[in-house]
PDB file of N, CA and C in Angstrom:
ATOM      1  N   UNK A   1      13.442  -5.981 -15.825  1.00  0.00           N
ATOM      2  CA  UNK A   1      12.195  -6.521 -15.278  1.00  0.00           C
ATOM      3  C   UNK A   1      12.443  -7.172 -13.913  1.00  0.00           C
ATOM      4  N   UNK A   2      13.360  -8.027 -13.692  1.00  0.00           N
ATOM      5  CA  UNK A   2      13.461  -8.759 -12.590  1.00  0.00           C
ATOM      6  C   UNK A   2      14.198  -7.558 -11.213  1.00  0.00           C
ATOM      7  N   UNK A   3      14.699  -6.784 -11.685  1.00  0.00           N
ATOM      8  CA  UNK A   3      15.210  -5.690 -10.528  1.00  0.00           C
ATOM      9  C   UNK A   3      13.446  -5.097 -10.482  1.00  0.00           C
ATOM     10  N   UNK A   4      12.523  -4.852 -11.308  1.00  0.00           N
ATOM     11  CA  UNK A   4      11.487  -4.269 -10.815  1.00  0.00           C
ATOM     12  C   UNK A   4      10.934  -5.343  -9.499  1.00  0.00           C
ATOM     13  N   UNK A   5      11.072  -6.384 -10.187  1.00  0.00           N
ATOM     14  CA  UNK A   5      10.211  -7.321  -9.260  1.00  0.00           C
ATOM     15  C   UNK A   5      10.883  -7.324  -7.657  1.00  0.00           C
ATOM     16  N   UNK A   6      12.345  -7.708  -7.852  1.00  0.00           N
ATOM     17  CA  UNK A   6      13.023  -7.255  -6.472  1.00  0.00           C
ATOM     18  C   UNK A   6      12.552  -6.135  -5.784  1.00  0.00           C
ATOM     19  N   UNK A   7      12.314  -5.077  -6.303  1.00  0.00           N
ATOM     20  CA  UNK A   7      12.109  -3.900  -5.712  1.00  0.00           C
ATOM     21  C   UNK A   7      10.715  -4.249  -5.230  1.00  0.00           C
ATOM     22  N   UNK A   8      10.244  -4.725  -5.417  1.00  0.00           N
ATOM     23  CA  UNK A   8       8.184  -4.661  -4.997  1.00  0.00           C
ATOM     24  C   UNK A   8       8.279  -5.629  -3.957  1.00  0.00           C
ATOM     25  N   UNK A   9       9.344  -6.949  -4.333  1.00  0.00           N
ATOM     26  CA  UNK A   9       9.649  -7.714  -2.933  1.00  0.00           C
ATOM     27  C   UNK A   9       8.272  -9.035  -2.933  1.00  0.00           C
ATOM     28  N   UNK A  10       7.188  -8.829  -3.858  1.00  0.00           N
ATOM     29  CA  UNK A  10       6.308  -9.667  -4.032  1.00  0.00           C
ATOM     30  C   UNK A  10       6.173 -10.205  -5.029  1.00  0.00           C
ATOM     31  N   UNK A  11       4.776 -11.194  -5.334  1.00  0.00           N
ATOM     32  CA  UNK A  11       4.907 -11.542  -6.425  1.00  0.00           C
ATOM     33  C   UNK A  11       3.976 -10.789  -7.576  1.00  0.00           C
ATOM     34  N   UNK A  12       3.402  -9.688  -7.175  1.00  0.00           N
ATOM     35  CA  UNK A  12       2.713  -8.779  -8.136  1.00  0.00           C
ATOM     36  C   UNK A  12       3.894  -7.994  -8.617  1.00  0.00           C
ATOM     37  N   UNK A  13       2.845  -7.197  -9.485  1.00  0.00           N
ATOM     38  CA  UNK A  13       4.222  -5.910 -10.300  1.00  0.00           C
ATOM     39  C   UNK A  13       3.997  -4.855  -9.708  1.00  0.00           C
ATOM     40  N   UNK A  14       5.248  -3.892 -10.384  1.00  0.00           N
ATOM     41  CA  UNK A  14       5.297  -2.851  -9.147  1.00  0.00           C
ATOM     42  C   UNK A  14       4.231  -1.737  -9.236  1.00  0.00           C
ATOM     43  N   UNK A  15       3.265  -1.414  -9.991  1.00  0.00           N
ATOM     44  CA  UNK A  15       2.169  -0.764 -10.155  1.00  0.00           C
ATOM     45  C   UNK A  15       1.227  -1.200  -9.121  1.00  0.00           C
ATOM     46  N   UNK A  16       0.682  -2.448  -9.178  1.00  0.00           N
ATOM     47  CA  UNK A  16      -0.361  -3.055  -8.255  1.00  0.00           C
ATOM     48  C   UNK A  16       0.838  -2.883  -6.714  1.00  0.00           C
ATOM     49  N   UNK A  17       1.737  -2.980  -6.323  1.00  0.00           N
ATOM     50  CA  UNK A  17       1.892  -3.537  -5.235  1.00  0.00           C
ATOM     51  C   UNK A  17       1.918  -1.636  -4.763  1.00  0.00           C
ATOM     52  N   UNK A  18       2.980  -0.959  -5.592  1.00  0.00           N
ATOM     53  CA  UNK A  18       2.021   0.833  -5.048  1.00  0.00           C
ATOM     54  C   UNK A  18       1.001   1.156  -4.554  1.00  0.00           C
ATOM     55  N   UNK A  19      -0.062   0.479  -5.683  1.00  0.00           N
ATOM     56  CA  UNK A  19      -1.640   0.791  -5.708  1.00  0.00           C
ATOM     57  C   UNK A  19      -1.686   0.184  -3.830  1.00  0.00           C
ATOM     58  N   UNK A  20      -1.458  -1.131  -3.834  1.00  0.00           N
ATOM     59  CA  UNK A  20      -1.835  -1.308  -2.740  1.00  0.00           C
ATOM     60  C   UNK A  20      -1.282  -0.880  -1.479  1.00  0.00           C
ATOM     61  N   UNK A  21      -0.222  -0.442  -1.293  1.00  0.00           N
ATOM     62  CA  UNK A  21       0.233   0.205  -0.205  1.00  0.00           C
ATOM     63  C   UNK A  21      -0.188   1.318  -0.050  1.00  0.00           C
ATOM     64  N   UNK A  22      -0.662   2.352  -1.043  1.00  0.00           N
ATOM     65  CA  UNK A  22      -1.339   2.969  -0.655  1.00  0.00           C
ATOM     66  C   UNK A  22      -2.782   3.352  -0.667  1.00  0.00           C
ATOM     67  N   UNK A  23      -3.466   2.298  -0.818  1.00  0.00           N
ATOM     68  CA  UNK A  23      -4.609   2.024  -0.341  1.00  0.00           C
ATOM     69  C   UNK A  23      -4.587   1.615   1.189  1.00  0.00           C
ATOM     70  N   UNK A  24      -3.585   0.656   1.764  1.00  0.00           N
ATOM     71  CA  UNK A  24      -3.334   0.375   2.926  1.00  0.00           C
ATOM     72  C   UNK A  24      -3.491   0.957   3.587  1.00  0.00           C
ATOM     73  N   UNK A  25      -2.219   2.029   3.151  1.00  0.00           N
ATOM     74  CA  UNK A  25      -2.277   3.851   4.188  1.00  0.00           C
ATOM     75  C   UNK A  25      -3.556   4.637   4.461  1.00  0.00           C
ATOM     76  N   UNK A  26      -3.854   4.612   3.159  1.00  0.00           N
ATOM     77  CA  UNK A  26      -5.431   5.287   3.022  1.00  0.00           C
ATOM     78  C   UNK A  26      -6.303   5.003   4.475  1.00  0.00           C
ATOM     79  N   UNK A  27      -6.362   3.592   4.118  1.00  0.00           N
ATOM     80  CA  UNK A  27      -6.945   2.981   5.371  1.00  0.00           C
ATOM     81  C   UNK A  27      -6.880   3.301   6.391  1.00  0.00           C
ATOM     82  N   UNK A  28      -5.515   3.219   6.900  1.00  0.00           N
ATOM     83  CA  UNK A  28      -5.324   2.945   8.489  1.00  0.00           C
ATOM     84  C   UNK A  28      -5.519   4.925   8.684  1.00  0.00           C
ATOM     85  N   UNK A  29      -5.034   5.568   7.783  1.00  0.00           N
ATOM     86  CA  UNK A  29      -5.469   7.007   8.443  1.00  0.00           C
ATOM     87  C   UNK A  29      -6.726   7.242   8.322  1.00  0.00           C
ATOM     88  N   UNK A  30      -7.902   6.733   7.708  1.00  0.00           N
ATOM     89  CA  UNK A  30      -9.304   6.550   7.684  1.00  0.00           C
ATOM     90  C   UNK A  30      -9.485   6.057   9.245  1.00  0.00           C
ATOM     91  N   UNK A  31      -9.092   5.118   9.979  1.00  0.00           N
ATOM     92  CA  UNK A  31      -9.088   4.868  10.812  1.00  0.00           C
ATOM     93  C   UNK A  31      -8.540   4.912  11.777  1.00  0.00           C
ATOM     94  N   UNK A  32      -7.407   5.929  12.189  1.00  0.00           N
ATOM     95  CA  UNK A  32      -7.164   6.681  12.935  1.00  0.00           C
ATOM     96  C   UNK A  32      -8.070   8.046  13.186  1.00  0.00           C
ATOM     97  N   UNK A  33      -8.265   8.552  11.924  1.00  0.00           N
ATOM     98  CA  UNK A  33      -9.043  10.094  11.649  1.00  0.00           C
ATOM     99  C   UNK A  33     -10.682   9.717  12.939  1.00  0.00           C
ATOM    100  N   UNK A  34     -11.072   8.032  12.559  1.00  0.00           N
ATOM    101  CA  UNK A  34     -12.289   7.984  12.637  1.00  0.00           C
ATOM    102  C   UNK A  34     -12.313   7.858  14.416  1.00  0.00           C
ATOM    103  N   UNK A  35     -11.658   7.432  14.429  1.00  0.00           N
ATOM    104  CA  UNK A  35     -11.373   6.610  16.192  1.00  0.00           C
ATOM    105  C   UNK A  35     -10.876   8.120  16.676  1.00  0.00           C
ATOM    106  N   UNK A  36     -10.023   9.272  16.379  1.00  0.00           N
ATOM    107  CA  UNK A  36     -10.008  10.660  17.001  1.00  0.00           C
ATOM    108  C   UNK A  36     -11.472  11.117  17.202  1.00  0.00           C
ATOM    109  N   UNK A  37     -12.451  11.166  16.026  1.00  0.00           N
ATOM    110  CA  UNK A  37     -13.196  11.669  15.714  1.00  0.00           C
ATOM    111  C   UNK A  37     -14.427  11.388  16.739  1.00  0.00           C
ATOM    112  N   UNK A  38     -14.546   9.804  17.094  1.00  0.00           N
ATOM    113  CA  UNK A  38     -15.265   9.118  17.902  1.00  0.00           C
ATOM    114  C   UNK A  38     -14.858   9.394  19.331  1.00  0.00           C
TER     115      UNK A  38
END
């Protein structure tokens, strides 16, 4: 358990802190795509 937590580097677990990085990504290429697009 505690090597999972090292690995995520935060204080969530390593499922949520995935989820959120790549939601992050999601993002910023949403907003790159949009700003080409514009």
């Amino acid at each position: 358990m505690s090597n999972e937590s090292c690995g995520c580097g935060g204080g969530y677990g390593g499922g949520y802190g995935s989820g959120f990085a790549l939601l992050v990504v999601l993002f910023i290429l949403l907003i790159i795509i949009g700003a080409t697009w514009l």
